[in-house]
Protein backbone atom coordinates (compact mmCIF):
# COMPACT_ATOMS: atom_id res chain seq x y z
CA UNK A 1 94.33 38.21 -77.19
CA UNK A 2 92.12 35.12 -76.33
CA UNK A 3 91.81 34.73 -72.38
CA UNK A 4 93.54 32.79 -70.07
CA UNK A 5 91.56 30.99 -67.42
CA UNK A 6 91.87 29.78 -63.79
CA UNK A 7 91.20 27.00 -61.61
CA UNK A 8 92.59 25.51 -58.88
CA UNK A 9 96.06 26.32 -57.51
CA UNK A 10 98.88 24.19 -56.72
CA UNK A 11 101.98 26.39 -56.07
CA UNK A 12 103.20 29.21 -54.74
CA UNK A 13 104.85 32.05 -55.52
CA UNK A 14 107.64 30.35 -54.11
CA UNK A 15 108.45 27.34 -51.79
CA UNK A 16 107.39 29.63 -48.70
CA UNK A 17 105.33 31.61 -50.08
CA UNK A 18 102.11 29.04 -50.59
CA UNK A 19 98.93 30.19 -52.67
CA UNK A 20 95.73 28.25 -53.22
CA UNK A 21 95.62 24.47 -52.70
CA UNK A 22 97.70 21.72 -52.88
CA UNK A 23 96.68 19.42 -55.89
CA UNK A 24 96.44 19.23 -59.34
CA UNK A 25 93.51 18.36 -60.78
CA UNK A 26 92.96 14.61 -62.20
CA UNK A 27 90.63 13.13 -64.77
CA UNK A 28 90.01 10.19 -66.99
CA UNK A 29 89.56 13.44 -69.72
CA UNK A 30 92.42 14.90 -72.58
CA UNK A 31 92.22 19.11 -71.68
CA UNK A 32 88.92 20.58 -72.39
CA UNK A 33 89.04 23.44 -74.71
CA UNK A 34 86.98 26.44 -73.87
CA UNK A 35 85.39 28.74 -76.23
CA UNK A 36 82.77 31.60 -76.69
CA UNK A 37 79.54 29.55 -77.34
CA UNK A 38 75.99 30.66 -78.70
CA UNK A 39 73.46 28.11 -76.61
CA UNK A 40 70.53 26.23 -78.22
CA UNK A 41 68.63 23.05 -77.99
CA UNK A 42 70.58 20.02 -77.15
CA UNK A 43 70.88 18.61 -81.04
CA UNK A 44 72.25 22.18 -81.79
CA UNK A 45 74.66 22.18 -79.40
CA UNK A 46 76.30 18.84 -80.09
CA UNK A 47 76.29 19.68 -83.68
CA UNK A 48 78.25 22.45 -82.82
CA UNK A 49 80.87 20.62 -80.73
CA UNK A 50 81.31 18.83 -83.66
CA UNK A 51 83.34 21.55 -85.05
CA UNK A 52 85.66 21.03 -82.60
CA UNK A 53 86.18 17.21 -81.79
CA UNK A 54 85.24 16.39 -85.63
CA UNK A 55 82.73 13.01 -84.45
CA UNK A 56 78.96 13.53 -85.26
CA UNK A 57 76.54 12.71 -82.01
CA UNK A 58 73.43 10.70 -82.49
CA UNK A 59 71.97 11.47 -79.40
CA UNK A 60 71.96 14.91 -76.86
CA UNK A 61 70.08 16.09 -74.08
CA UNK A 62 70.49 19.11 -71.83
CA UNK A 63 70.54 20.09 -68.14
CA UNK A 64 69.30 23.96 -67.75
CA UNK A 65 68.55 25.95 -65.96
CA UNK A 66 71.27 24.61 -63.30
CA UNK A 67 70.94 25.07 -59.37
CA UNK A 68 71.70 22.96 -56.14
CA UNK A 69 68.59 20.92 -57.51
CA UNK A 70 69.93 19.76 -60.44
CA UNK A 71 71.56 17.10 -58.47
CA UNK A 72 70.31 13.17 -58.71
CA UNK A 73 69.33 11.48 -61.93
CA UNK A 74 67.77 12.70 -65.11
CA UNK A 75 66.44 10.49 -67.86
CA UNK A 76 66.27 10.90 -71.36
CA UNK A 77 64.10 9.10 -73.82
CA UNK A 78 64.43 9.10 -77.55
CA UNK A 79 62.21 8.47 -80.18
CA UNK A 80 63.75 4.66 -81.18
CA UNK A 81 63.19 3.93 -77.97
CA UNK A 82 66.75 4.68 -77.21
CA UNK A 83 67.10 5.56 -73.45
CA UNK A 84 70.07 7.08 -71.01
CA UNK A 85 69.82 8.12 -67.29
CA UNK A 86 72.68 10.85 -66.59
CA UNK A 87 73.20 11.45 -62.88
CA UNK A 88 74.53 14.34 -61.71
CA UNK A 89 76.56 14.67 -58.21
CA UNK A 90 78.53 16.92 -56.04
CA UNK A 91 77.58 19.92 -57.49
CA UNK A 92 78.49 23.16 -55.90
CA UNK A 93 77.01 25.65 -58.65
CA UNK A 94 80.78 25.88 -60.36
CA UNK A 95 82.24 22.28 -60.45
CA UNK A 96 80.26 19.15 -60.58
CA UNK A 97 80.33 15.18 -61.45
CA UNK A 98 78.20 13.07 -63.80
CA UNK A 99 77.53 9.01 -64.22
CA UNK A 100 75.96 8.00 -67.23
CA UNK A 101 74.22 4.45 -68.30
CA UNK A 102 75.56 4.92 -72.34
CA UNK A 103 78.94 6.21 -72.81
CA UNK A 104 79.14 9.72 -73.37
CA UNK A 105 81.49 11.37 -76.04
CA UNK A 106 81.73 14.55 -75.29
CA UNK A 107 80.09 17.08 -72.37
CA UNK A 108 79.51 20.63 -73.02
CA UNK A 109 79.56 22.73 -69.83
CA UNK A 110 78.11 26.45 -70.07
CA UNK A 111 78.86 29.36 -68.00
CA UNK A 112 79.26 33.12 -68.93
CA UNK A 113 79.64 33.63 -72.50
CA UNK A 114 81.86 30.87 -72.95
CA UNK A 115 81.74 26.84 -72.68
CA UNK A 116 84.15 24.07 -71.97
CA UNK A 117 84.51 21.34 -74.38
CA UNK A 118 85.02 18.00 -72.61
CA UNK A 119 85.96 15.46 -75.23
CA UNK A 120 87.15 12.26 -74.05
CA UNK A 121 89.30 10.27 -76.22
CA UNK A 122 86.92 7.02 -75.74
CA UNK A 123 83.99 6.95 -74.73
CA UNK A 124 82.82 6.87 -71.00
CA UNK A 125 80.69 6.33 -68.12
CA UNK A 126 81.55 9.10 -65.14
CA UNK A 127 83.94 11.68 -65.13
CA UNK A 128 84.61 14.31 -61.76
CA UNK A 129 85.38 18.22 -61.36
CA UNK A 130 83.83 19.59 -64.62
CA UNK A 131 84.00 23.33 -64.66
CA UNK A 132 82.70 26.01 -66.72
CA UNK A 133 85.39 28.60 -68.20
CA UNK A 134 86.20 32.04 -66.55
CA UNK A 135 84.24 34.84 -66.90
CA UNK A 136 85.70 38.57 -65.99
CA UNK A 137 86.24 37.97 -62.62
CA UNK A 138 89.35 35.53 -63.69
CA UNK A 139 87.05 33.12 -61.78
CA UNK A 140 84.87 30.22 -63.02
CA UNK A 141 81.65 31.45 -64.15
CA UNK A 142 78.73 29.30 -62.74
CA UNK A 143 77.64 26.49 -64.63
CA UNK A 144 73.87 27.75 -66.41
CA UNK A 145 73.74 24.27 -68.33
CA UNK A 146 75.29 21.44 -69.29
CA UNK A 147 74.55 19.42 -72.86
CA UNK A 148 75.39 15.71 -73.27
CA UNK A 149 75.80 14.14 -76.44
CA UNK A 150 76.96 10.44 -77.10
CA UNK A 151 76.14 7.42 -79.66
CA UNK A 152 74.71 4.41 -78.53
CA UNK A 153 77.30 1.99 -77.03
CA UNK A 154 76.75 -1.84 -75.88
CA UNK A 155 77.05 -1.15 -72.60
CA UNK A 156 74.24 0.92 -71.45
CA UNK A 157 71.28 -0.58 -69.44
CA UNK A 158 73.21 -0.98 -66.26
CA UNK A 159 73.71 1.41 -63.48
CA UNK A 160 77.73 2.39 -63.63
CA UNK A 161 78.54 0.82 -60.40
CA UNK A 162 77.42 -2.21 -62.06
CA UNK A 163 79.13 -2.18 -65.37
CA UNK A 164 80.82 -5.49 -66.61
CA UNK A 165 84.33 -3.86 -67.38
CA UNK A 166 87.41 -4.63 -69.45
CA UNK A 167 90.60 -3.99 -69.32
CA UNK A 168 92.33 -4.34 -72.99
CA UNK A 169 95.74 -3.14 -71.86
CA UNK A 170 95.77 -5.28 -68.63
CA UNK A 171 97.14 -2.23 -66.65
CA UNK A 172 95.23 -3.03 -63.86
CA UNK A 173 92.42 0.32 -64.29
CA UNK A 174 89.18 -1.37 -66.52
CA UNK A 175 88.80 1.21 -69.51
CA UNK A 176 85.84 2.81 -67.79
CA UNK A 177 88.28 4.39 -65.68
CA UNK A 178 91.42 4.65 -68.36
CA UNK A 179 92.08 7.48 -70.17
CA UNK A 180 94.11 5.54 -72.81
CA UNK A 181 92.34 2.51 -72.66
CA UNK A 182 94.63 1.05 -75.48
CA UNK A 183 98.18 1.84 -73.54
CA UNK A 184 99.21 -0.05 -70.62
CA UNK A 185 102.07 2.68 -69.96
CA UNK A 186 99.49 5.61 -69.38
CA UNK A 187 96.34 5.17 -67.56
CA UNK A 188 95.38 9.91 -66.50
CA UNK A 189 96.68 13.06 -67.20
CA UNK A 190 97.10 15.43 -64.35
CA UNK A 191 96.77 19.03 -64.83
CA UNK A 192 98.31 22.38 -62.53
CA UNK A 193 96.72 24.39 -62.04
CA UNK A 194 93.77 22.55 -64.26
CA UNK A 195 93.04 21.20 -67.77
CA UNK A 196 91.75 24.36 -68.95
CA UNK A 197 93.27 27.08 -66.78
CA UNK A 198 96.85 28.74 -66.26
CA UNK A 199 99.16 29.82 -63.55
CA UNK A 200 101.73 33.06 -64.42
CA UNK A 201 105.15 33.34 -63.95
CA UNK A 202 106.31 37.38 -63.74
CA UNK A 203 110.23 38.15 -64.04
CA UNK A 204 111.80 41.30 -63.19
CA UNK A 205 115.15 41.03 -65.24
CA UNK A 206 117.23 43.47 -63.13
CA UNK A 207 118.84 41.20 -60.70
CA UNK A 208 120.67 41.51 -58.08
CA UNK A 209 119.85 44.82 -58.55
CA UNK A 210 116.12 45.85 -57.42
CA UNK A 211 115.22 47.70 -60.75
CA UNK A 212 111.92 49.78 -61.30
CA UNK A 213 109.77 46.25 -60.22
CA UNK A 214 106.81 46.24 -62.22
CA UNK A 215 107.21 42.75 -62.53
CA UNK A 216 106.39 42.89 -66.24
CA UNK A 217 109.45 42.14 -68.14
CA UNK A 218 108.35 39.07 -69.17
CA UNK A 219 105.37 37.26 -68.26
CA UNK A 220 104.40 34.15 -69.11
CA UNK A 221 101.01 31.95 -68.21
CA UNK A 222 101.90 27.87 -67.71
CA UNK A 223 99.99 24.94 -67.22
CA UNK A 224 101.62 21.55 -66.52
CA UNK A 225 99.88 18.32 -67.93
CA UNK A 226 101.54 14.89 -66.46
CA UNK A 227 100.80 12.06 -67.91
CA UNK A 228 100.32 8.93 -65.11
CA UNK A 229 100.92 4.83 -65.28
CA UNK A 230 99.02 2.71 -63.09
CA UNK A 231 101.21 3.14 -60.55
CA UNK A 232 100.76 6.67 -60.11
CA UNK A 233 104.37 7.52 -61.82
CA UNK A 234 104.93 10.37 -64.85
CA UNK A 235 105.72 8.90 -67.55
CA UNK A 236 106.08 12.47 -69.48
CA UNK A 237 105.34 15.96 -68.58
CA UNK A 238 104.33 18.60 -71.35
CA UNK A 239 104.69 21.78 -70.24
CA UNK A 240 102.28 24.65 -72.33
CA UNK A 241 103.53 28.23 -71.74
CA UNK A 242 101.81 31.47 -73.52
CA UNK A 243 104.23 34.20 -73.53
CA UNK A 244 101.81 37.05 -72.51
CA UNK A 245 104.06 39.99 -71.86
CA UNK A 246 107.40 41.08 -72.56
CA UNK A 247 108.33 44.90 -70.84
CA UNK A 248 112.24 44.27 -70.97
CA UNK A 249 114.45 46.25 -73.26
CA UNK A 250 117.08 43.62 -72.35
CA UNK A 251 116.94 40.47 -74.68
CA UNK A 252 116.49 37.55 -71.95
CA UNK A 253 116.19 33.64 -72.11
CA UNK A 254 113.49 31.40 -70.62
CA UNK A 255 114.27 28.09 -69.65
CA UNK A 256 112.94 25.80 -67.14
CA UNK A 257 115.09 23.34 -64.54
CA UNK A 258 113.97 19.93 -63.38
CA UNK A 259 115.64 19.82 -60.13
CA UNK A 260 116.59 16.61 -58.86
CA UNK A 261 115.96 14.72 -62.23
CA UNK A 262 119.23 13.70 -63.87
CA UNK A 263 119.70 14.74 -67.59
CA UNK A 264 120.09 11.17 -68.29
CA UNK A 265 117.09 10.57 -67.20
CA UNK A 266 115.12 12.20 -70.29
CA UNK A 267 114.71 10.57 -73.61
CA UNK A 268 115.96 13.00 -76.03
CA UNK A 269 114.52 11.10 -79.05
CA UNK A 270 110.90 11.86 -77.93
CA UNK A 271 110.96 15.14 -76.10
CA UNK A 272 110.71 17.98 -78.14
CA UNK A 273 109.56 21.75 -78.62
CA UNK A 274 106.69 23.60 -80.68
CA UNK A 275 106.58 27.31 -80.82
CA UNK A 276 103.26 28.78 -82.10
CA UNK A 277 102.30 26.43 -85.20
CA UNK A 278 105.71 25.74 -86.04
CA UNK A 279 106.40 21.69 -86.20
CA UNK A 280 107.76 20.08 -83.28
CA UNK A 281 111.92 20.18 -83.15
CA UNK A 282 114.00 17.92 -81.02
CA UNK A 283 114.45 19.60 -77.47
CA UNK A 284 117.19 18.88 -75.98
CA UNK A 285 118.95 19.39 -72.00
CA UNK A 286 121.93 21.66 -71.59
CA UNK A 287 125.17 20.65 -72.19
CA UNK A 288 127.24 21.03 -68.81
CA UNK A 289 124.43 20.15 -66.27
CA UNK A 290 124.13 17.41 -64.31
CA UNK A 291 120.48 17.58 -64.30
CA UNK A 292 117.43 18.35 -66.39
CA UNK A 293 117.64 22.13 -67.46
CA UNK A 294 115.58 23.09 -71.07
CA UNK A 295 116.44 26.33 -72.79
CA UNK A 296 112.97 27.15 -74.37
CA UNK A 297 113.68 30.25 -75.76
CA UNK A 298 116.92 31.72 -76.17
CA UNK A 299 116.25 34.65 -77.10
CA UNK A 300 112.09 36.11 -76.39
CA UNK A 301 112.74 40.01 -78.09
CA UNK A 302 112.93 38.05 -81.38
CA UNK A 303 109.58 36.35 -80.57
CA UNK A 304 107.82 39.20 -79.76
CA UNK A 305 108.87 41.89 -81.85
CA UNK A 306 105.53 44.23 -82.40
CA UNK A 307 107.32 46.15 -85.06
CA UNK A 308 106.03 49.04 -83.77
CA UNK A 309 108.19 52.44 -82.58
CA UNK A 310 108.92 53.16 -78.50
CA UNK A 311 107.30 52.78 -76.06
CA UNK A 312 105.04 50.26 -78.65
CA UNK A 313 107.79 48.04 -79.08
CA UNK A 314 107.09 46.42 -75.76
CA UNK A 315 104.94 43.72 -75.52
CA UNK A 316 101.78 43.78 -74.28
CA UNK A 317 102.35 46.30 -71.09
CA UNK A 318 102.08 49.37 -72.27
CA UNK A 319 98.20 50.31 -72.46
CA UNK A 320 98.34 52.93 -75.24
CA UNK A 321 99.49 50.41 -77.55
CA UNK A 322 98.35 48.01 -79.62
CA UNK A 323 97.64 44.42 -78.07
CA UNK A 324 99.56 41.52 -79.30
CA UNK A 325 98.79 37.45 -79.21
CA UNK A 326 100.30 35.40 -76.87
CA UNK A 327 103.17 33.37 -77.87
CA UNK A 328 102.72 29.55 -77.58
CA UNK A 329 105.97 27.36 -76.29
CA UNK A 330 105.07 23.95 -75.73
CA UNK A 331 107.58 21.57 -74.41
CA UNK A 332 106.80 17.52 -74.46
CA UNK A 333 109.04 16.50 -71.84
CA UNK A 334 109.31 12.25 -71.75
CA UNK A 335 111.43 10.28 -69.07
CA UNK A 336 113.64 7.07 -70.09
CA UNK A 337 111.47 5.42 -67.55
CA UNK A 338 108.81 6.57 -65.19
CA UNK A 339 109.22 9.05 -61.98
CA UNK A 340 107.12 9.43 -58.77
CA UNK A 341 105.93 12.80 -57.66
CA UNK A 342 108.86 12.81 -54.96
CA UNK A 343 111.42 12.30 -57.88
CA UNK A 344 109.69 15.11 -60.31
CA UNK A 345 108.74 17.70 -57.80
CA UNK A 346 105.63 19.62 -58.41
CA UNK A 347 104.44 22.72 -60.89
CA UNK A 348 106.00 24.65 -61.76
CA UNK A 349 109.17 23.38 -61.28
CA UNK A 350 112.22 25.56 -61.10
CA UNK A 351 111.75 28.54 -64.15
CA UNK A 352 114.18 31.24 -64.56
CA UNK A 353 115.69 33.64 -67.19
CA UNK A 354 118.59 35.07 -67.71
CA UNK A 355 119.97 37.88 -69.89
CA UNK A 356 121.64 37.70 -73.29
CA UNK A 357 124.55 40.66 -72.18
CA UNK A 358 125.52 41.93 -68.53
CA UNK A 359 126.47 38.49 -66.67
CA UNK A 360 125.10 36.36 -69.00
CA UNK A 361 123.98 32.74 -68.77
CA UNK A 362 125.30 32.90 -64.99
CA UNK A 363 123.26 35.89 -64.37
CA UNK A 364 120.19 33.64 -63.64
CA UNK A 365 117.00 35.02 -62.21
CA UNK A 366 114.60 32.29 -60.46
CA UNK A 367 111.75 32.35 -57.98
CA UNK A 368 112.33 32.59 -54.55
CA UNK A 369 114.12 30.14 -52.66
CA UNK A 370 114.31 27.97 -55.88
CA UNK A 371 117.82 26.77 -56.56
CA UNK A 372 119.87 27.73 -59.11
CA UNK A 373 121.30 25.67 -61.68
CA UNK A 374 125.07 24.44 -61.94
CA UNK A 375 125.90 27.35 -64.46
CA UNK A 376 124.65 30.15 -62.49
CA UNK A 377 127.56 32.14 -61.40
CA UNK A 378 127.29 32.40 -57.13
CA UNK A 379 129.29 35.51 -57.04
CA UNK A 380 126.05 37.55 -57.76
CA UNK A 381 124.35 36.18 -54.73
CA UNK A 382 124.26 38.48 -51.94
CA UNK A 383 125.59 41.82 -53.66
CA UNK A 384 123.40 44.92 -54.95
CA UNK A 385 119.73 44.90 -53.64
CA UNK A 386 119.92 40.49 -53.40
CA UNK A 387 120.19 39.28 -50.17
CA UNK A 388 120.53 35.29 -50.85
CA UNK A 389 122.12 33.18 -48.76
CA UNK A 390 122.64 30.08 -50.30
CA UNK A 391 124.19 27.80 -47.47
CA UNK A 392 120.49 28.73 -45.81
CA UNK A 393 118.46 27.90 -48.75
CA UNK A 394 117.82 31.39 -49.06
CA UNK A 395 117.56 32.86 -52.74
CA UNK A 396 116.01 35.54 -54.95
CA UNK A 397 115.01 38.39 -52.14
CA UNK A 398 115.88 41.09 -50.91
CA UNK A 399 116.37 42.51 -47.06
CA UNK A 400 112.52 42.92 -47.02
CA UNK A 401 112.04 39.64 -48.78
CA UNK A 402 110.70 40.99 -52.14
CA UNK A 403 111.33 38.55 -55.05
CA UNK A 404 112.25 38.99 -58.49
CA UNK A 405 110.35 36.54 -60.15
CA UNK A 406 106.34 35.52 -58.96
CA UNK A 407 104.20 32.31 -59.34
CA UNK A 408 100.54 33.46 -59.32
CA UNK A 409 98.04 30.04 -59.77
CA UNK A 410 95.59 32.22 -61.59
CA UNK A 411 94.57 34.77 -63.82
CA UNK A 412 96.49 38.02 -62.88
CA UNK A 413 96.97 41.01 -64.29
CA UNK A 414 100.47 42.34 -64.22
CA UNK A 415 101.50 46.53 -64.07
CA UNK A 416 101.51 48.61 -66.91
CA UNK A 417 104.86 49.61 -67.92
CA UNK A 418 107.02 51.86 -64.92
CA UNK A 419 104.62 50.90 -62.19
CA UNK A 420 106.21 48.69 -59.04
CA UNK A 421 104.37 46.14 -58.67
CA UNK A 422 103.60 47.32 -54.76
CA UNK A 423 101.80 49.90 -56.17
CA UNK A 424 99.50 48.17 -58.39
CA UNK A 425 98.94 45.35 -55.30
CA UNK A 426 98.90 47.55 -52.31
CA UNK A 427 99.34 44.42 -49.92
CA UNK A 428 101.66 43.12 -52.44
CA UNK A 429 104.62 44.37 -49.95
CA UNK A 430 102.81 42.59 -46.79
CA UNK A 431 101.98 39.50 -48.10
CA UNK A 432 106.28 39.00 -49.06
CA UNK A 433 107.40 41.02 -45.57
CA UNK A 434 105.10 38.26 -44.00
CA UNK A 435 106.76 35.00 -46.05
CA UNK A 436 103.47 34.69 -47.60
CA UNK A 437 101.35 34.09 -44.38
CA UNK A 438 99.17 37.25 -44.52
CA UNK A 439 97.15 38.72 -47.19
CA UNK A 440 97.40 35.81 -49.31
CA UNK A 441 95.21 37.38 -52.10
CA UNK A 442 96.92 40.06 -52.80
CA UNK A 443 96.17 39.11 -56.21
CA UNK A 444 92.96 39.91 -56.52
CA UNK A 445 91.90 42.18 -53.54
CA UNK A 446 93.56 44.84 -53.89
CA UNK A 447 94.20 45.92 -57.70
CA UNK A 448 94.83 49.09 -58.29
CA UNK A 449 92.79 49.50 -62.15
CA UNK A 450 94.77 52.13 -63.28
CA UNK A 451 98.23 50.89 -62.98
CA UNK A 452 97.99 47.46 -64.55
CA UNK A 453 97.62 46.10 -67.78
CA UNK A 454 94.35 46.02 -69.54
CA UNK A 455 93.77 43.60 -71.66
């Protein structure tokens, strides 16, 4: 199974429960990739980026041996009297920005074992929040070098602040600053919880009723990538979801709910669905709903079959067994014309299942206190273990306020198979009783090794 990263959080495990910080990341960058990496000299290095972005790099240089230090300018000087001056700034060990006189194509940062690829899609001059990939801790590693590589552009000589810029799209940002220089529609990408990292969403598929709560009948890790205008509107979302574990013997559905955003409002001819290398098929919104709701997978037991006899034909949470890959859902979600933040809401938007027998489509599990959609049958609120009140905005907890479906922001580890998940998290239970105000990282404090998954 390749690893899944973190970086920073946006969202919650539900509207009152808040984790982590409040903002996706932004860039003028496409999402790095991150990958195990053998270090060498600079030229090395960039030759072995090439690999991944496919463009050859006549020129490299590289930072090492990284500290607090490394901060201010550093100058490079080439044999044919080719020069560049890249300036490195807020720097905190993990994160850090650079400026550059020439261009750069692509920006290698190192940390652990691994190394994020930064390849920008044209060249350019600055670029903020560069991060290293995870190591074991789930947390970035910190940064031991970073490698540069570029070809010689027309514009270096002059300090970035001074650049003479264009604008070929006349959006209003020059192309220094653009990350589609060549489309006046798009100008960024935003990223939750980051252009390299994940979040997790964790079902238990028992509702109303409490069940055995090991939170592991179907996880899945997310990340949200928005695409921006000039005027700070989405003008399409893609949504990248790795189904990472599936402990249900029920056969459930996974779908995700734009709430607020009419179904109307999505352009079916462009928005469509790729599962693992499969091509991309139309996606459309379900019939019967007023707004946005995607069915994604209809039915996840036949897309993570192991083949394998009990208990080895769940997926990925039993820790005898044999681990499985992730399964890759990614839906490219464009608007008939652009929304603002208030209109879209914020990562990661309103996910739910629901089961394939029992209750059915109504039976629909969310997180808490997110809404459910127009098919979800309200008889089921308030009976068994569920203690929703819906004309308080209250949903998806019981009398204690346990949920039945979690939003971490970063790497987690869910419970093996048959252990509750306030076992495996012993503040799990405080952190819900308190509506999320104490013991906020329950997450990662508090693990208890031998009752979660190992992956």
């Amino acid at each position: 199974m390749h690893p899944v990263h973190k970086g920073f959080a946006l969202s919650a495990l539900a509207g009152v429960f808040a984790i982590g910080s409040a903002a996706m990341a932004s860039s003028v960058i496409p999402e790095p990739v991150a990958i195990p990496w053998q270090s060498g000299n600079a030229a090395f290095e960039c030759q072995e980026a090439t690999y991944t972005t496919g463009i050859s790099y006549a020129y490299s240089f590289k930072i090492d041996n990284w500290n607090s230090a490394i901060d201010g300018p550093h100058t490079a000087t080439f044999g044919d009297g080719h020069t560049n001056t890249i300036t490195i700034s807020n720097n905190d060990g993990t994160y850090f920005n650079w400026t550059a006189l020439n261009q750069m194509g692509v920006v290698i940062v190192k940390g652990g074992k691994a190394a994020s690829i930064f390849e920008y899609e044209r060249s350019v001059s600055m670029d903020a929040g560069l991060v290293s990939p995870n190591n074991a801790s789930g947390k970035p590693a910190a940064v031991s070098h970073a490698t540069f590589c570029w070809n010689a552009n027309a514009d270096a000589g002059a300090p970035p602040p001074n650049l003479v810029v264009t604008d070929s799209d006349s959006d209003g940002i020059t192309d220094n600053l653009d990350a589609f220089p060549l489309d006046s529609e798009r100008v960024a990408r935003r990223f939750y919880p980051n252009g390299s990292d994940y979040g997790y969403l964790a079902f238990e598929d028992n509702w109303p009723k409490k069940g055995d709560f090991d939170m592991n009948d179907l996880v899945v890790a997310y990340r949200a990538m928005e695409t921006l205008n000039a005027r700070n509107e989405v003008t399409n979302l893609k949504l990248v979801y790795e189904i990472a574990a599936r402990g249900a013997a029920n056969d459930n559905a996974f779908a995700v709910h734009l709430p607020g955003v009419a179904r109307d409002a999505i352009n079916p001819a462009l928005t469509t669905l790729k599962i693992q290398d499969q091509a991309s098929v139309p996606l459309p919104t379900e019939s019967g709903q007023s707004e946005a709701v995607f069915i994604l997978i209809t039915s996840v037991n036949t897309v993570t079959k192991t083949g394998l006899k009990w208990p080895c034909g769940f997926f990925n949470t039993v820790n005898k067994c044999p681990r499985s890959e992730p399964v890759l859902l990614v839906a490219d979600i464009h608007f008939q014309r652009p929304l603002s933040r208030a209109q879209l809401g914020a990562a990661p938007y309103n996910p739910f299942i629901y089961p394939n027998r029992y209750a059915g489509r109504g039976q629909e599990i969310h997180l808490v206190d997110h809404p459910p959609t127009a098919k979800a049958n309200p008889s089921l609120f308030g009976t068994e273990d569920d203690r929703s009140n819906p004309a308080e905005g209250r949903y998806y907890r019981t009398a204690d306020n346990l949920p039945w479906a979690l939003d971490v922001p970063e790497t987690w580890r869910h419970p093996a198979e048959w252990n509750d998940v306030t076992n495996a998290y012993s503040t799990f239970a405080t952190w819900t009783s308190s509506g999320g105000v104490t013991a906020a990282n329950w997450y990662v404090s508090t693990v208890n090794q031998g009752l979660v998954f190992q992956p």
